[in-house]
Protein backbone atom coordinates (compact mmCIF):
# COMPACT_ATOMS: atom_id res chain seq x y z
CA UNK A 1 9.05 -9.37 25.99
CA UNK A 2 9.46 -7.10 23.20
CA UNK A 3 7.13 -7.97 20.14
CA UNK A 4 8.48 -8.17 16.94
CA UNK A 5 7.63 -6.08 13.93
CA UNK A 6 8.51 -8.17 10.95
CA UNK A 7 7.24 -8.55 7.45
CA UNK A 8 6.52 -12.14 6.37
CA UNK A 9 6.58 -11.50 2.44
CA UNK A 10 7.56 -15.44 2.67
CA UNK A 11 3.67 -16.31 2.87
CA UNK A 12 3.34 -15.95 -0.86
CA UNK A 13 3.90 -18.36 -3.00
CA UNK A 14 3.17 -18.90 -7.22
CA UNK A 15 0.53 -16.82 -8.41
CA UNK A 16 -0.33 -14.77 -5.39
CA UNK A 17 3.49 -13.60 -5.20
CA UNK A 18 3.69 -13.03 -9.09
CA UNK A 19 0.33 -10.31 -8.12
CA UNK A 20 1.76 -8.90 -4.86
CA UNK A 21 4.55 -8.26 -6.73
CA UNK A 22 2.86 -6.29 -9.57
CA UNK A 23 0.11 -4.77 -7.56
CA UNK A 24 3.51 -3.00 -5.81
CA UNK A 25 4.87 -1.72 -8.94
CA UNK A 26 1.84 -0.20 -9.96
CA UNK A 27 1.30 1.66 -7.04
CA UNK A 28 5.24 2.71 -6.76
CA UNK A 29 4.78 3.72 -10.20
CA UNK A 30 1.79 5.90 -9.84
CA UNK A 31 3.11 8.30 -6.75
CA UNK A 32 3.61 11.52 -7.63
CA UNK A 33 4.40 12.91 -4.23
CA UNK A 34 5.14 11.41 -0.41
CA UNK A 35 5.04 13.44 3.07
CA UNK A 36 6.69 12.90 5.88
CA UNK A 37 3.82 12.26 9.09
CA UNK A 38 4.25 12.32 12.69
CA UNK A 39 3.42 8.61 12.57
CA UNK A 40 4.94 7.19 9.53
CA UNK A 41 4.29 8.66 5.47
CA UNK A 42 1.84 9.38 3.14
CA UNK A 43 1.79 9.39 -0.72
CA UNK A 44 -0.28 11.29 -2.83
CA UNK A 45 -1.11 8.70 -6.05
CA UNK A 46 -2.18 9.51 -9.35
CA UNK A 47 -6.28 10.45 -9.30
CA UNK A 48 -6.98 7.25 -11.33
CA UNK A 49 -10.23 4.36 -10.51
CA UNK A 50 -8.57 1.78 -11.58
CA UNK A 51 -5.38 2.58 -9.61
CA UNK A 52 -7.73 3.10 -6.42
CA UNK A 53 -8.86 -0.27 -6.95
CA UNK A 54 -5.42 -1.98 -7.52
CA UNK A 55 -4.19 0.17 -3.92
CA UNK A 56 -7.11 -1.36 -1.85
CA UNK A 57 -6.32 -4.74 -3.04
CA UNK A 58 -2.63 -4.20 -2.29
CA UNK A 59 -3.89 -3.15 0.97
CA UNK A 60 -5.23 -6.63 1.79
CA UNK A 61 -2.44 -8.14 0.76
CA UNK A 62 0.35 -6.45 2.33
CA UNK A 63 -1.91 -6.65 5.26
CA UNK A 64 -0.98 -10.85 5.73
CA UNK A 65 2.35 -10.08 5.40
CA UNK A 66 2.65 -7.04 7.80
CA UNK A 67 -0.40 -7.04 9.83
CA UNK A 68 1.46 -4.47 12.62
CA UNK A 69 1.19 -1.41 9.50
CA UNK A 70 -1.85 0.88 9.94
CA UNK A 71 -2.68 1.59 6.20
CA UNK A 72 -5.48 3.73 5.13
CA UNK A 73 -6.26 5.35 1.02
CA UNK A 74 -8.54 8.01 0.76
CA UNK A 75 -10.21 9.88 -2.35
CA UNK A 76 -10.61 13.45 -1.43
CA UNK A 77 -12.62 16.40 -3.44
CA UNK A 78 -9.92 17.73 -5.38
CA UNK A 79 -8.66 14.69 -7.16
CA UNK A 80 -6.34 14.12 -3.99
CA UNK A 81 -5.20 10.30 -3.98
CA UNK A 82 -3.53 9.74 -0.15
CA UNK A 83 -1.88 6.31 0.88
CA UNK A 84 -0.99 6.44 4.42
């Protein structure tokens, strides 16, 4: 038996959808660059606190829908902003 890898963006309903939805656009909206990895991509975000904040909560919540997705952000000296 093979397992499945599928995203379940069907959990959210109302409110919590409506916040998904814009937590999403914010991030997709603040990359500035994305890499190619050996296991999957990373994208460098804009160097911003609030932004870091809205990522990590994104984070959470993708992480119902698509619990199977390793996802890691990480503030680096520099001003380097990496979602992988």
């Amino acid at each position: 038996m093979t397992d499945v890898l599928e995203c379940r963006l069907d959990i959210f309903e109302g409110p919590e959808k409506l916040r998904y939805e814009a937590l999403r656009e914010a991030m997709k909206a603040a990359v500035e660059e994305v890499r190619e990895l050996a296991e999957g991509y990373a994208a460098r975000l804009r160097p911003d606190p609030a932004l870091f904040r809205q990522v990590a909560e994104w984070i959470t919540v993708e992480r119902r829908c698509c619990p199977f997705l390793g996802l890691g952000l990480n503030w680096s000296e520099g001003d380097a902003v990496w979602l992988s």
